[in-house]
Protein backbone atom coordinates (compact mmCIF):
# COMPACT_ATOMS: atom_id res chain seq x y z
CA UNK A 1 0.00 0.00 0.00
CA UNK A 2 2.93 2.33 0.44
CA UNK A 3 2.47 6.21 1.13
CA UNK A 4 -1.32 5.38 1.33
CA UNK A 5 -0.27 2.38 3.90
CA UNK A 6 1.12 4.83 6.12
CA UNK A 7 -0.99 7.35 6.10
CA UNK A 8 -3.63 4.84 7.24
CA UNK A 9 -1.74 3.03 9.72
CA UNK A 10 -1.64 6.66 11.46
CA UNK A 11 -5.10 7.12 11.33
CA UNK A 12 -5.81 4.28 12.58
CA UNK A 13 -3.47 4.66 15.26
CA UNK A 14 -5.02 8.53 16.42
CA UNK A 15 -8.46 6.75 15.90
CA UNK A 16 -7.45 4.10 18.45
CA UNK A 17 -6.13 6.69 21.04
CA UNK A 18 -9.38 9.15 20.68
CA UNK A 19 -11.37 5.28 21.45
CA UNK A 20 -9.08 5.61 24.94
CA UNK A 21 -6.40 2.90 23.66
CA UNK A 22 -2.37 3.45 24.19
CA UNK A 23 -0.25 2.12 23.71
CA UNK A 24 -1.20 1.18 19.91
CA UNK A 25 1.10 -0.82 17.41
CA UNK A 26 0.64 -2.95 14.28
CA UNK A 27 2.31 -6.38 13.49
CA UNK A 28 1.93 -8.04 10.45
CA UNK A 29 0.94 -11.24 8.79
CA UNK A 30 3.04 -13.92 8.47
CA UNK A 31 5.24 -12.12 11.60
CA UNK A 32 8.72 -12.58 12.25
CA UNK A 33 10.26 -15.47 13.98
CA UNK A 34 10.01 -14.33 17.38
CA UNK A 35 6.26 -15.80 17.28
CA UNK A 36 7.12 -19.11 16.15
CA UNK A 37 9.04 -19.37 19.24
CA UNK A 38 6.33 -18.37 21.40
CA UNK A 39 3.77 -20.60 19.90
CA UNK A 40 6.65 -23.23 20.33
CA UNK A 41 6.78 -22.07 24.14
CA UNK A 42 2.71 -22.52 24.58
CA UNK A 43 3.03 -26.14 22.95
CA UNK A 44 5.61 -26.71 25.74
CA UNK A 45 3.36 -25.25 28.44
CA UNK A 46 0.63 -27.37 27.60
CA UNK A 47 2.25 -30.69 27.19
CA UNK A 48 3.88 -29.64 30.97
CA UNK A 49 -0.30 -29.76 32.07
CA UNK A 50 0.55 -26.18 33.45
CA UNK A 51 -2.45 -24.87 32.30
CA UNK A 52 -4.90 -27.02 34.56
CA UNK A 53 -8.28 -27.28 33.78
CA UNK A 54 -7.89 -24.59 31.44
CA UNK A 55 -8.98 -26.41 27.79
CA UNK A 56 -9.17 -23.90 26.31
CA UNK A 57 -5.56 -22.73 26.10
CA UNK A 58 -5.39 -25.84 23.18
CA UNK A 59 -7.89 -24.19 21.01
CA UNK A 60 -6.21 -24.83 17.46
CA UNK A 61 -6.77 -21.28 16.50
CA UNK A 62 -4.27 -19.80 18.75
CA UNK A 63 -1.13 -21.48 16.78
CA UNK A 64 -3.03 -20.16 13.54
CA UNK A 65 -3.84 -16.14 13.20
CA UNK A 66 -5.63 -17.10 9.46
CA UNK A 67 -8.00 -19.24 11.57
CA UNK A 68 -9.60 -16.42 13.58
CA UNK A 69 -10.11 -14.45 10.05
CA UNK A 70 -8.92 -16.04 7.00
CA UNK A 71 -7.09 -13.86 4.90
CA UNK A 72 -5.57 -11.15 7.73
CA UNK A 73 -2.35 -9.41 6.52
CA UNK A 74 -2.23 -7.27 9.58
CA UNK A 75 -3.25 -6.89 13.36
CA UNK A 76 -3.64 -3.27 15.36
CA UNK A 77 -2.84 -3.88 19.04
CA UNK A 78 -4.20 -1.95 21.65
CA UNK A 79 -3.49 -1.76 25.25
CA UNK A 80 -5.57 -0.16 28.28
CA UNK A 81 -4.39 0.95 30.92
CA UNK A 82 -6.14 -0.83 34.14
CA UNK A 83 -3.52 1.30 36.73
CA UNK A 84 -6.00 3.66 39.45
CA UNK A 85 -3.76 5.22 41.87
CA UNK A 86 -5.94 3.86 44.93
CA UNK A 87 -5.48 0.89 46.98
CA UNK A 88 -7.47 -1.13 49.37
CA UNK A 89 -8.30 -0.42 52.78
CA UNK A 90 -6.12 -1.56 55.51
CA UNK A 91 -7.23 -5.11 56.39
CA UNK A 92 -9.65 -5.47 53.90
CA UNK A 93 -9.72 -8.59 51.51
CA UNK A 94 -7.83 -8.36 47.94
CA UNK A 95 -9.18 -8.35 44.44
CA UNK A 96 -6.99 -8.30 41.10
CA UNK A 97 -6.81 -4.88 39.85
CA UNK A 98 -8.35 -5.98 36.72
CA UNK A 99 -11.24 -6.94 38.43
CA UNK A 100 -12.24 -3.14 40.01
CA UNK A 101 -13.63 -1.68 36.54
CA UNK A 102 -16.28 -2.81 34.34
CA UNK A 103 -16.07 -5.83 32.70
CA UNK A 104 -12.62 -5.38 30.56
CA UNK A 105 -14.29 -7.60 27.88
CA UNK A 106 -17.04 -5.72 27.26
CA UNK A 107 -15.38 -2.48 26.52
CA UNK A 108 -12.56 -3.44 24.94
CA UNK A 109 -14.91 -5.01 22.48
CA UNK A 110 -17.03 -2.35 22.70
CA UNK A 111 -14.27 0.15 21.39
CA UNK A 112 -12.23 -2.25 18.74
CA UNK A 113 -15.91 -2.57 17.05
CA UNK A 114 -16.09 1.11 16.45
CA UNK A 115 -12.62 1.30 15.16
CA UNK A 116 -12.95 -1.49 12.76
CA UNK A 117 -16.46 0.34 11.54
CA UNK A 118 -14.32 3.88 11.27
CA UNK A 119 -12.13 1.02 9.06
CA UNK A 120 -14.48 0.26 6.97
CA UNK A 121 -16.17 3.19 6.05
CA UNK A 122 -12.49 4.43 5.27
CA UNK A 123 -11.57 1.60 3.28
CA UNK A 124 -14.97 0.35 1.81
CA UNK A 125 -15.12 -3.65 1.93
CA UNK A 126 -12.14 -3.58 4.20
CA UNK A 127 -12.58 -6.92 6.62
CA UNK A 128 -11.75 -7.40 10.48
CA UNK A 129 -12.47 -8.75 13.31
CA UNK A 130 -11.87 -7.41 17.18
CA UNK A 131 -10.13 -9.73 19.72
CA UNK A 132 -10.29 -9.80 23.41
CA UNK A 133 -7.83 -11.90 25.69
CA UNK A 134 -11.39 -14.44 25.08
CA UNK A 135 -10.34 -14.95 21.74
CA UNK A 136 -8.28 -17.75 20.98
CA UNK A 137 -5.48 -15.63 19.64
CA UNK A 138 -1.71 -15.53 21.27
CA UNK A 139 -2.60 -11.93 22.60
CA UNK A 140 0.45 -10.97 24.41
CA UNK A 141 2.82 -12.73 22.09
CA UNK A 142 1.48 -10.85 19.07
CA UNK A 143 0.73 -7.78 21.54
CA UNK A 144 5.06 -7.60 22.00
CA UNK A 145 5.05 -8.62 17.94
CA UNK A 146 3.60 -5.21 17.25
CA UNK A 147 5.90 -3.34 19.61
CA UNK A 148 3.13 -2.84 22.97
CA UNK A 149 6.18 -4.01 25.25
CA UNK A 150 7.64 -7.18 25.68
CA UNK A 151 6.85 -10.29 27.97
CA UNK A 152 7.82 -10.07 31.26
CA UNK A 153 9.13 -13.36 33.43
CA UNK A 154 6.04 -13.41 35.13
CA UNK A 155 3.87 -13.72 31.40
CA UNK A 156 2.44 -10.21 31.15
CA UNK A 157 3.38 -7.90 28.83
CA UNK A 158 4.92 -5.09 30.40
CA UNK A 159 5.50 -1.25 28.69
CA UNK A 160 7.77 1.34 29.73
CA UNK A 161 5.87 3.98 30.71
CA UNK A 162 2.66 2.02 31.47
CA UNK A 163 4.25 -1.16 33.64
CA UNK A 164 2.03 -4.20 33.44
CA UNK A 165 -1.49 -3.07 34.16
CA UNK A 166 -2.61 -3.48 30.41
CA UNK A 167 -5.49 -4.63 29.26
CA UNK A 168 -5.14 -6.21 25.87
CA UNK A 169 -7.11 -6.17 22.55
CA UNK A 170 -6.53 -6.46 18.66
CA UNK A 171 -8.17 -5.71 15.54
CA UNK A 172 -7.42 -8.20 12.70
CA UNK A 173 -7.78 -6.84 9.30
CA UNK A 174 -7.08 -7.94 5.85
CA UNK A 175 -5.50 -5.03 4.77
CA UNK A 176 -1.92 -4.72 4.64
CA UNK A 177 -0.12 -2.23 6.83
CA UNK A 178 3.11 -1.16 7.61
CA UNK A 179 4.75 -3.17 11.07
CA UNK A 180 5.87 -1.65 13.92
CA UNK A 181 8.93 -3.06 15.59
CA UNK A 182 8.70 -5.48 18.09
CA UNK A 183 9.10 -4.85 21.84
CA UNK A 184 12.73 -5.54 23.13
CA UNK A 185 12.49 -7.67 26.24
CA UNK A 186 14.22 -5.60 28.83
CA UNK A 187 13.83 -7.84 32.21
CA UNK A 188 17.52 -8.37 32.21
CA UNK A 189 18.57 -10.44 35.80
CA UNK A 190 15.55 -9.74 37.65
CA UNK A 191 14.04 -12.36 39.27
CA UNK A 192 11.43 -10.29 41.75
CA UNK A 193 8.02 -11.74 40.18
CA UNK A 194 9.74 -15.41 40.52
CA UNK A 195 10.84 -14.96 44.09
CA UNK A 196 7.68 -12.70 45.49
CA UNK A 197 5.17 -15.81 44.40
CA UNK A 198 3.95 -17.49 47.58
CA UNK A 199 3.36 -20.53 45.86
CA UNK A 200 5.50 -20.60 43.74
CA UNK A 201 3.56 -20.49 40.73
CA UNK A 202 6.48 -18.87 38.00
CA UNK A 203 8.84 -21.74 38.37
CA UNK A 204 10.71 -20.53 35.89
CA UNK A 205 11.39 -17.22 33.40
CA UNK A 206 7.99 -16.85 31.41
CA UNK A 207 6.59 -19.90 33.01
CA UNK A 208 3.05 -19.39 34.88
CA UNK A 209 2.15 -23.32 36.43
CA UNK A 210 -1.73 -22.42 36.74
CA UNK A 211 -1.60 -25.04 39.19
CA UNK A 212 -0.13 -23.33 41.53
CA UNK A 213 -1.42 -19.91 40.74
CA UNK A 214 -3.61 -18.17 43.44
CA UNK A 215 -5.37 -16.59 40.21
CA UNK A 216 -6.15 -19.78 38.79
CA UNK A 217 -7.59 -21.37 41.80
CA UNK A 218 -9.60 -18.35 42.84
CA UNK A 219 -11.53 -17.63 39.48
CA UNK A 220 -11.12 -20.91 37.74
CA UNK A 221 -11.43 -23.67 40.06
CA UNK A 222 -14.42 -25.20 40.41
CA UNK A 223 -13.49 -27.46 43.84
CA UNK A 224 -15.45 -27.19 46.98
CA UNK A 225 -12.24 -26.19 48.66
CA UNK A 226 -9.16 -24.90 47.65
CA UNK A 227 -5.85 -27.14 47.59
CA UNK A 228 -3.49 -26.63 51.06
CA UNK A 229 -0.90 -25.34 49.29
CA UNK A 230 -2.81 -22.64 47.64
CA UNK A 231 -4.57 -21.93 51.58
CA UNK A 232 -1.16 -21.45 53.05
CA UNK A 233 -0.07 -18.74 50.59
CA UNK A 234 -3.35 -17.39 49.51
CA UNK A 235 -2.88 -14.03 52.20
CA UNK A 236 -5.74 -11.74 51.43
CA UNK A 237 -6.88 -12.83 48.37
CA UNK A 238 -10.09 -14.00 47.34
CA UNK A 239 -10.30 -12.94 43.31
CA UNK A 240 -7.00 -12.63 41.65
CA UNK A 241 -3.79 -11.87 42.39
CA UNK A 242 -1.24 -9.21 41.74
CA UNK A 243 1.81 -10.18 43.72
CA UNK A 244 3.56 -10.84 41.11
CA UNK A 245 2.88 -7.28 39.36
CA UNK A 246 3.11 -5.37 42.69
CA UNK A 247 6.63 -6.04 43.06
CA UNK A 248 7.89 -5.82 39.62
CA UNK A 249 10.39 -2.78 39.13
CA UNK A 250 8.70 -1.68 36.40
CA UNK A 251 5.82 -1.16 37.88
CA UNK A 252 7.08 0.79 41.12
CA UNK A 253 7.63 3.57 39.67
CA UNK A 254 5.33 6.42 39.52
CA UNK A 255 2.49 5.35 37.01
CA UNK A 256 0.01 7.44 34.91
CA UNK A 257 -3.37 7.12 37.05
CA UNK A 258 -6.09 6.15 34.40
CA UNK A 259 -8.96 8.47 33.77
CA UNK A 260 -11.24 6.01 32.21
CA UNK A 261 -14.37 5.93 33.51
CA UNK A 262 -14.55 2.34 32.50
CA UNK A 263 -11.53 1.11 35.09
CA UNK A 264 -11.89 3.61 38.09
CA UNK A 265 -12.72 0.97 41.39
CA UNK A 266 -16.43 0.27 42.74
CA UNK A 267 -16.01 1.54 45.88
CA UNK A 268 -16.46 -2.31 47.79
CA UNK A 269 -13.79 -4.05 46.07
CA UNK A 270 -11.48 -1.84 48.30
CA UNK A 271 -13.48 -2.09 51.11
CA UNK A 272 -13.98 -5.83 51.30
CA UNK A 273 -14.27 -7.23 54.88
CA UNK A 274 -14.53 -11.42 55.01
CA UNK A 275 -17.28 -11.46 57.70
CA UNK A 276 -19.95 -8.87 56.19
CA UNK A 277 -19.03 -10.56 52.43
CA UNK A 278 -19.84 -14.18 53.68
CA UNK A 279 -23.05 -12.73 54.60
CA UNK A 280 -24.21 -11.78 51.40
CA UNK A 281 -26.56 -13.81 49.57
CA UNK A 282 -26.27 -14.77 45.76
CA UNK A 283 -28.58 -12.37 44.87
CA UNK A 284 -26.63 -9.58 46.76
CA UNK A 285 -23.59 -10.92 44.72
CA UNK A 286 -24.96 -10.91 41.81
CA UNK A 287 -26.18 -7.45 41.93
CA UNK A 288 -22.69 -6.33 43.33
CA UNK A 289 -20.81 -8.11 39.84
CA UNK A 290 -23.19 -6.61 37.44
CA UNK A 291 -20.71 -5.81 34.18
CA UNK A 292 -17.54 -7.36 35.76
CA UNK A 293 -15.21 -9.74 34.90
CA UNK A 294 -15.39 -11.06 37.96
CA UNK A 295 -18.83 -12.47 37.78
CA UNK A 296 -17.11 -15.78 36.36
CA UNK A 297 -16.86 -16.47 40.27
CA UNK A 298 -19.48 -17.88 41.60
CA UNK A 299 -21.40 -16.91 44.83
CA UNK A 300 -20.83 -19.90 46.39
CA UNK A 301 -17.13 -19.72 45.29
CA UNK A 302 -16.19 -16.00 46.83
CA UNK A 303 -17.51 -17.59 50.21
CA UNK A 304 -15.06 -20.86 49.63
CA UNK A 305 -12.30 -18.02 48.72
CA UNK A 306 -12.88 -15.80 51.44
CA UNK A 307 -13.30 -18.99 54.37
CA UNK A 308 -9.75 -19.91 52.60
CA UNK A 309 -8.28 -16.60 53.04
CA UNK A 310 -9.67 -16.70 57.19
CA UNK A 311 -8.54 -20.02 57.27
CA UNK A 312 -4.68 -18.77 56.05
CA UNK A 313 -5.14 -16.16 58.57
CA UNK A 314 -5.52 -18.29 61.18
CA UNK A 315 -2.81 -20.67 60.26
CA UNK A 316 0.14 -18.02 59.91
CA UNK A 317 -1.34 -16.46 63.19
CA UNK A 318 -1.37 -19.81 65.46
CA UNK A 319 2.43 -21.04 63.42
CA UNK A 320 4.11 -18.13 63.16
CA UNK A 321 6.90 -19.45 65.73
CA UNK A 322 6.09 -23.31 65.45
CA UNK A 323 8.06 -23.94 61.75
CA UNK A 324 11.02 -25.53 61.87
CA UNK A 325 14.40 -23.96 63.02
CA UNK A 326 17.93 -23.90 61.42
């Protein structure tokens, strides 16, 4: 496309930052060979069984781009920034950060559907489709392909300016555009995500063993009770966790408090006390998740979080002196 290429590869790029989106980048279609390798890397983390229950993370279409729309040349990343300079009350339980704002879904969604219309009333018969982290697509590899950031040893993609508190989409198109360059991993020696984990869930660089992961069990599992292991390092969380973010350099500095209407916190998720919460009844929670992620955890399963997260209490309280010495 050339000149014209360009041109619209800006455009599209302002377009995505007026929709609330930054940073935005474009890979293209076949990418380079830094993908390959991180498609090889998810074949390896399946076959391992780290990604539990999980099926979905096998879905054929994520080693295949052309699967999700069949002729795409090019994909526009977007990321949204999730970071609210506010943080939970003293005592109170703990919820993933992604968790405090509407459902990220939804309006990510929401806003990639506009900008592929604004696409194709600029380029009539132009085709595309918008991606959320739902999609079976390799976001954060092909997020770092079209220079967002790079992936950090703890698996999320981190930016320079923005840390890790990104919320991911992409636009697929069929039309050709001019690549950015991909993100330069810049993680160096640091091991402070690996060595933070309580569970010890990032056994190694870039490997997340959902297994182990307090995120995994508190959203995903579907158990009556949570594994020991998970109970004796859960602390206070009962929907996420961010442990591994909270201590990552990049993301101590001083960050760019989002605006968005769309992330700012409900109020309650900061204020979140165990005994008033495992009081509520489903109705009461289901009223309270109305348009949030979170609502893929079940009533029944934020009271089995929150009795685990009492129960850890408990445990560190009553052993704090009675592990073993030497």
């Amino acid at each position: 496309m050339g000149h014209a290429g360009a041109q619209l590869a800006q455009q599209i790029k302002q377009q995505a930052r007026a929709l609330g989106f930054d940073p935005v980048g474009i890979a293209a279609v076949p990418p380079g060979p830094r993908l390959a390798l991180r498609t090889a890397a998810l074949e390896r983390w399946l076959a391992a069984g780290h990604q539990a229950s999980m099926a979905w993370m096998a879905d054929p279409r994520r080693r295949d781009v052309e699967l999700l729309l069949p002729g795409v040349r090019s994909l526009v990343a977007v990321g949204l920034s999730y970071y609210v300079a506010a943080e939970r009350a003293p005592g109170g339980l703990a919820v993933a950060r992604y968790g405090w704002g509407r459902d990220y879904h939804r309006v990510i969604d929401g806003r990639l559907r506009q900008l592929g219309r604004w696409l194709e009333a600029e380029v009539p018969g132009a085709r595309w489709r918008a991606c959320v982290d739902s999609a079976p697509l390799l976001d954060k590899a092909w997020a770092e392909e079209a220079g967002l950031g790079w992936i950090g040893k703890h698996g999320n993609l981190i930016h320079r300016e923005r840390g890790s508190w990104l919320l991911l989409g992409h636009l697929l198109t069929d039309l050709e555009l001019p690549a950015d360059a991909p993100g330069r991993p810049q993680c160096g020696a640091c091991s402070a995500c690996l060595d933070a984990c309580p569970t010890g869930a990032i056994p190694e660089p870039f490997v997340v063993d959902a297994r182990r992961c307090i995120a995994f069990h508190t959203i995903e599992n579907r158990d009556p009770e949570l594994p020991a292991a998970i109970v004796a390092g859960l602390g206070p969380w009962v929907a996420g966790c961010d442990i591994c973010q909270d201590v990552c350099p990049w993301n101590q500095r001083q960050l760019e408090s989002s605006a968005d209407p769309d992330v700012q916190p409900r109020p309650w998720w900061l204020e979140l006390r165990a005994t008033e919460a495992l009081a509520w009844s489903d109705q009461a929670w289901d009223e309270k998740l109305r348009a949030s992620a979170l609502r893929r955890i079940k009533p029944w399963m934020w009271r089995r979080n929150i009795r685990a997260a009492m129960a850890g209490k408990r445990d560190s309280a009553n052993g704090a002196n009675s592990g073993p010495s030497g």
